[in-house]
Protein backbone atom coordinates (compact mmCIF):
# COMPACT_ATOMS: atom_id res chain seq x y z
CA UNK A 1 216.18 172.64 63.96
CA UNK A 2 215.26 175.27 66.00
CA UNK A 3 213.59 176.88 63.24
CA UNK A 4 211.56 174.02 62.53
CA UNK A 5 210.39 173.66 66.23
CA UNK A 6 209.05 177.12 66.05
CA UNK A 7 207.32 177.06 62.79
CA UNK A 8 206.02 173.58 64.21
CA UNK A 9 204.82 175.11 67.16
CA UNK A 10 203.17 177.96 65.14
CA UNK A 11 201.28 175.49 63.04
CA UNK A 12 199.56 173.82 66.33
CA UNK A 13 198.80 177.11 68.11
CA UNK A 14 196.97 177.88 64.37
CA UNK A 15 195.21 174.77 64.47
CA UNK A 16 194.01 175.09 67.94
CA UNK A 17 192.92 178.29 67.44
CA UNK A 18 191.03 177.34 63.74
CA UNK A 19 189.36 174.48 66.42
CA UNK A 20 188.66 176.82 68.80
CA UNK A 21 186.82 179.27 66.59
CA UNK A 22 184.70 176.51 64.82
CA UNK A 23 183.38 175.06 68.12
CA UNK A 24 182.32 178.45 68.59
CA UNK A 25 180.44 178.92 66.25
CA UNK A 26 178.59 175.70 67.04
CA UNK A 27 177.81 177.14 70.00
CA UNK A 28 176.36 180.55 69.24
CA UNK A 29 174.46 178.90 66.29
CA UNK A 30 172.86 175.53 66.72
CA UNK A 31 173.76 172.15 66.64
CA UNK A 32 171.38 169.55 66.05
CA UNK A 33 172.61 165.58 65.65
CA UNK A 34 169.54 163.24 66.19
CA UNK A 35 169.41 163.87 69.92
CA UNK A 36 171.00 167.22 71.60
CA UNK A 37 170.71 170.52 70.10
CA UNK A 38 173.72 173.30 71.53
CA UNK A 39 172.77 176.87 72.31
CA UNK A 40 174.71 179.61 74.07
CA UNK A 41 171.33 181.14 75.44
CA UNK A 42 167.98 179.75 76.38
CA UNK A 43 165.71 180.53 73.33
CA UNK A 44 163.62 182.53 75.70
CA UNK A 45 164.20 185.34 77.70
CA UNK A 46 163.38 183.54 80.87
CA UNK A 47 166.43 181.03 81.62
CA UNK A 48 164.50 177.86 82.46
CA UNK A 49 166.33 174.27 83.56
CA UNK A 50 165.43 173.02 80.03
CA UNK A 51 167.34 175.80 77.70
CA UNK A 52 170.55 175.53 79.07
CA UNK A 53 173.62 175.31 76.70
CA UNK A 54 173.67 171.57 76.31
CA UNK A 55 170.04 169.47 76.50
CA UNK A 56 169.30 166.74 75.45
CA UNK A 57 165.79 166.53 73.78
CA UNK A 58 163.03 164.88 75.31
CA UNK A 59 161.63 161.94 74.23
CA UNK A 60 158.32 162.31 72.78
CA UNK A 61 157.74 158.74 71.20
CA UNK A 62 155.09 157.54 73.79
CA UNK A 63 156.73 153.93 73.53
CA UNK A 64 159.99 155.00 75.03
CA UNK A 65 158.96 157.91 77.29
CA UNK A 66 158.93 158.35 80.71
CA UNK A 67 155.87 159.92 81.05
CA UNK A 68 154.19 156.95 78.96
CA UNK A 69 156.29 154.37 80.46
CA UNK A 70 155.67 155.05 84.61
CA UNK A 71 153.41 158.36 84.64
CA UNK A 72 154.62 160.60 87.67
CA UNK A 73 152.44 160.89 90.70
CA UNK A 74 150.07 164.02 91.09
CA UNK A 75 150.10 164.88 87.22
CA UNK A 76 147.94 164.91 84.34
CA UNK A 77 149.25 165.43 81.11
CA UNK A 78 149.47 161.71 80.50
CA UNK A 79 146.44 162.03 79.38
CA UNK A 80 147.26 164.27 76.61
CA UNK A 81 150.74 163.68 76.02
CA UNK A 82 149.78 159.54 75.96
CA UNK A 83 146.87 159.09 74.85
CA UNK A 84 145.17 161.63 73.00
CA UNK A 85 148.28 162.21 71.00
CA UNK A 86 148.35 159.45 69.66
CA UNK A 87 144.66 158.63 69.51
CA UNK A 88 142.91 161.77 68.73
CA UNK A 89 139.61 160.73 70.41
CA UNK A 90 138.59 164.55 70.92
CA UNK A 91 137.17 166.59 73.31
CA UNK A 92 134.32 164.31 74.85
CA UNK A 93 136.64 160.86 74.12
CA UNK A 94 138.58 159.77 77.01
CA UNK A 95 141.59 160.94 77.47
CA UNK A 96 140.67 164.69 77.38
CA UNK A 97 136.93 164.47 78.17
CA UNK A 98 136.95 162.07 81.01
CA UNK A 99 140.66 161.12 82.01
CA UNK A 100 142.16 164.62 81.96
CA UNK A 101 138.85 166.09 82.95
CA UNK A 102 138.39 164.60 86.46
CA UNK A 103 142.25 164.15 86.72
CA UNK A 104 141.92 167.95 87.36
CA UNK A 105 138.80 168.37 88.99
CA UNK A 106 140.34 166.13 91.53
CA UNK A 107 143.47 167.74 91.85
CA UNK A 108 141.67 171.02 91.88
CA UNK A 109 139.30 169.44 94.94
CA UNK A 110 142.06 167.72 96.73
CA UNK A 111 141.81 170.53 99.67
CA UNK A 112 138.13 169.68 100.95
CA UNK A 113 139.18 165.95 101.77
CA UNK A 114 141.07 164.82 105.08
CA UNK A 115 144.75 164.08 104.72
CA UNK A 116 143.96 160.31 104.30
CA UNK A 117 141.46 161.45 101.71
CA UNK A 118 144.50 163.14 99.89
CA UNK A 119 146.40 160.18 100.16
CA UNK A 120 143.68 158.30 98.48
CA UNK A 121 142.99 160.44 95.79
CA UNK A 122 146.65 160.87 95.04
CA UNK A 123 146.55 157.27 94.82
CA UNK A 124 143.62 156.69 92.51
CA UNK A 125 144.59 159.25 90.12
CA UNK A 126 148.13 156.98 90.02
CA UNK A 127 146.18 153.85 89.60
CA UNK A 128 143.91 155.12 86.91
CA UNK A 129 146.72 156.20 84.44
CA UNK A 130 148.91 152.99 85.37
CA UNK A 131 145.82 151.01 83.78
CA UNK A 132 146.54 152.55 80.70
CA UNK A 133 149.96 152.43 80.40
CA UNK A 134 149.96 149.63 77.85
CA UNK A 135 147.53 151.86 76.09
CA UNK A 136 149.89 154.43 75.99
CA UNK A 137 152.96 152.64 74.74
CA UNK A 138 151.26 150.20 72.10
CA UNK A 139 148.69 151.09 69.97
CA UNK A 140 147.97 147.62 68.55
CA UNK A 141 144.54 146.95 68.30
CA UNK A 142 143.33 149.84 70.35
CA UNK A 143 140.00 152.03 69.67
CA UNK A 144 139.26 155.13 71.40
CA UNK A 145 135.93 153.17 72.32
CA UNK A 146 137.36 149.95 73.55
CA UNK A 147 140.33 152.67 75.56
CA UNK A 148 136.97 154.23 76.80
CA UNK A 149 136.13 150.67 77.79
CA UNK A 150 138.99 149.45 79.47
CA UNK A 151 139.26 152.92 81.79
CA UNK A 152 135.69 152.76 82.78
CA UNK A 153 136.17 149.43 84.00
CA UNK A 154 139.62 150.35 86.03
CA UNK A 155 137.46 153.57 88.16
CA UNK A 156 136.34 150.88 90.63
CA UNK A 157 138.89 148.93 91.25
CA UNK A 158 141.21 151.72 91.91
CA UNK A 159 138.85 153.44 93.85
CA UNK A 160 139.05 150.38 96.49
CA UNK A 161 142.58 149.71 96.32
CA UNK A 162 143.22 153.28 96.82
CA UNK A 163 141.25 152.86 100.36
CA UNK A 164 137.99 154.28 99.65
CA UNK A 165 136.58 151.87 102.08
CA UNK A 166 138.80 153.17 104.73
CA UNK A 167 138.16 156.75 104.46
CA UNK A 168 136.07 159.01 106.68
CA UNK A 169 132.55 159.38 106.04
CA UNK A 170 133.47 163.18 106.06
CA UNK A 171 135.06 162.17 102.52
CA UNK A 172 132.24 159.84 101.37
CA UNK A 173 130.37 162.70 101.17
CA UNK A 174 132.77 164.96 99.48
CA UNK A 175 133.54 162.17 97.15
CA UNK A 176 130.01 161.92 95.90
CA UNK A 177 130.39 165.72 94.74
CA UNK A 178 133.32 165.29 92.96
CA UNK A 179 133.07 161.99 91.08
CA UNK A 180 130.23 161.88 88.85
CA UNK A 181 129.58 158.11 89.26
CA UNK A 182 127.06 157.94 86.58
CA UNK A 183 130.14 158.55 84.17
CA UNK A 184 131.91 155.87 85.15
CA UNK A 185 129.33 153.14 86.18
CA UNK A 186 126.24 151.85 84.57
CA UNK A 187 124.26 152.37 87.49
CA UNK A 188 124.17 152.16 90.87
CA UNK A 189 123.99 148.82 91.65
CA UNK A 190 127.29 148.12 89.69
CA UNK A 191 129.19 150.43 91.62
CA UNK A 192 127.77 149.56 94.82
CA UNK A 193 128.17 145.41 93.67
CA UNK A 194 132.17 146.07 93.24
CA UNK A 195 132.03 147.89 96.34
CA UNK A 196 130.79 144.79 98.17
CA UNK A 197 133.26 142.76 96.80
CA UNK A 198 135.75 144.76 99.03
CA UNK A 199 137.16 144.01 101.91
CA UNK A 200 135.67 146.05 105.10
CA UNK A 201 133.13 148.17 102.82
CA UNK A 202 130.56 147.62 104.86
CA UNK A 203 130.10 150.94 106.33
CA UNK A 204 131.04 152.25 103.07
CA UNK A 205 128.28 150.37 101.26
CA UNK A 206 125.62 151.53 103.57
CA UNK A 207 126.47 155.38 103.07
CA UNK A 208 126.81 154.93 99.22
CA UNK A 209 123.76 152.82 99.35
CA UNK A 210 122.22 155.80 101.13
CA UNK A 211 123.61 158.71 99.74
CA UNK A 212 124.95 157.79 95.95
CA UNK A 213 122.36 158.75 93.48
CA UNK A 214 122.37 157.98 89.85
């Protein structure tokens, strides 16, 4: 009896170890089921919070992701990763020539406008890629020309929702530089007609009136 307890005992301590050694070599290789891949060591040198041992793989189908789904705040690869991706309008289409374009030119600009012009911009650049998001998760029946369309004619109303009305004429001016209106509006008198239309433009229809030239 005793016997067979030990050889028993033998036989589990070999199977544990036989268990032991194949889940390490899972791990110092590479194991890849549809959705997490296992490495001991960051495939870079640099250990970054994405190469860690167990990850699971982002999602890059632009129906399901996050990025796609709610874009985060003060970023503009949605642009890219949303849009052109799956669009491939090129350089001067949308998403790369206009969307990502003056995403960054007004992140890059951000520091000549007051803090509530910060806020603002912050805010528009939000509002702009929230238009889109049923752009970016359902390609049914969307052209790059009518997704040129559609993001033209979101500029203005984010621009007043965001505030623009509200801001300092400080930043009316500074605004001027850094959005080229003429991209975005078929002239003047559109932009400054949808400005009207806002609540408490006034002042800010009289400087644009003044200063905005197309």
């Amino acid at each position: 009896m005793q016997s067979f307890r030990a050889s028993n005992g033998a036989l589990i301590a070999t199977v544990r170890l036989l268990v032991t050694a194949f889940l390490a070599i899972l791990v110092v290789g590479s194991f890849s089921p549809s959705t997490f891949t296992v490495t001991a060591f960051p495939a870079s040198s640099a250990i970054s919070p994405k190469g860690f041992w167990f990850r699971q793989l982002n999602d890059t189908n632009p129906a399901t992701s996050s990025l796609c789904i709610n874009p985060p705040r003060d970023q503009c690869n949605f642009y890219a990763d949303c849009l052109e991706s799956q669009y491939n309008c090129g350089p001067t289409g949308y998403p790369i020539g206009f969307g990502q374009h003056f995403c960054e030119k007004f992140d890059a600009n951000r520091p000549e406008l007051s803090t509530k012009g910060q806020a603002w911009l912050a805010d528009t650049m939000e509002c702009l890629q929230q238009a889109l998001v049923p752009e970016a998760t359902s390609t049914a029946g969307v052209t790059c020309d009518s997704l040129r369309k559609k993001a033209f004619a979101s500029h203005g109303p984010c621009y007043v929702q965001g505030g623009v009305c509200t801001l300092p004429p400080s930043d009316w001016a500074k605004i001027v530089g850094i959005v080229e209106f003429k991209s975005f509006f078929d002239s003047k008198e559109s932009f400054l007609a949808m400005l009207s239309a806002g609540e408490g433009c006034l002042k800010a229809y009289l400087f644009f009136l003044k200063d905005l030239v197309f």
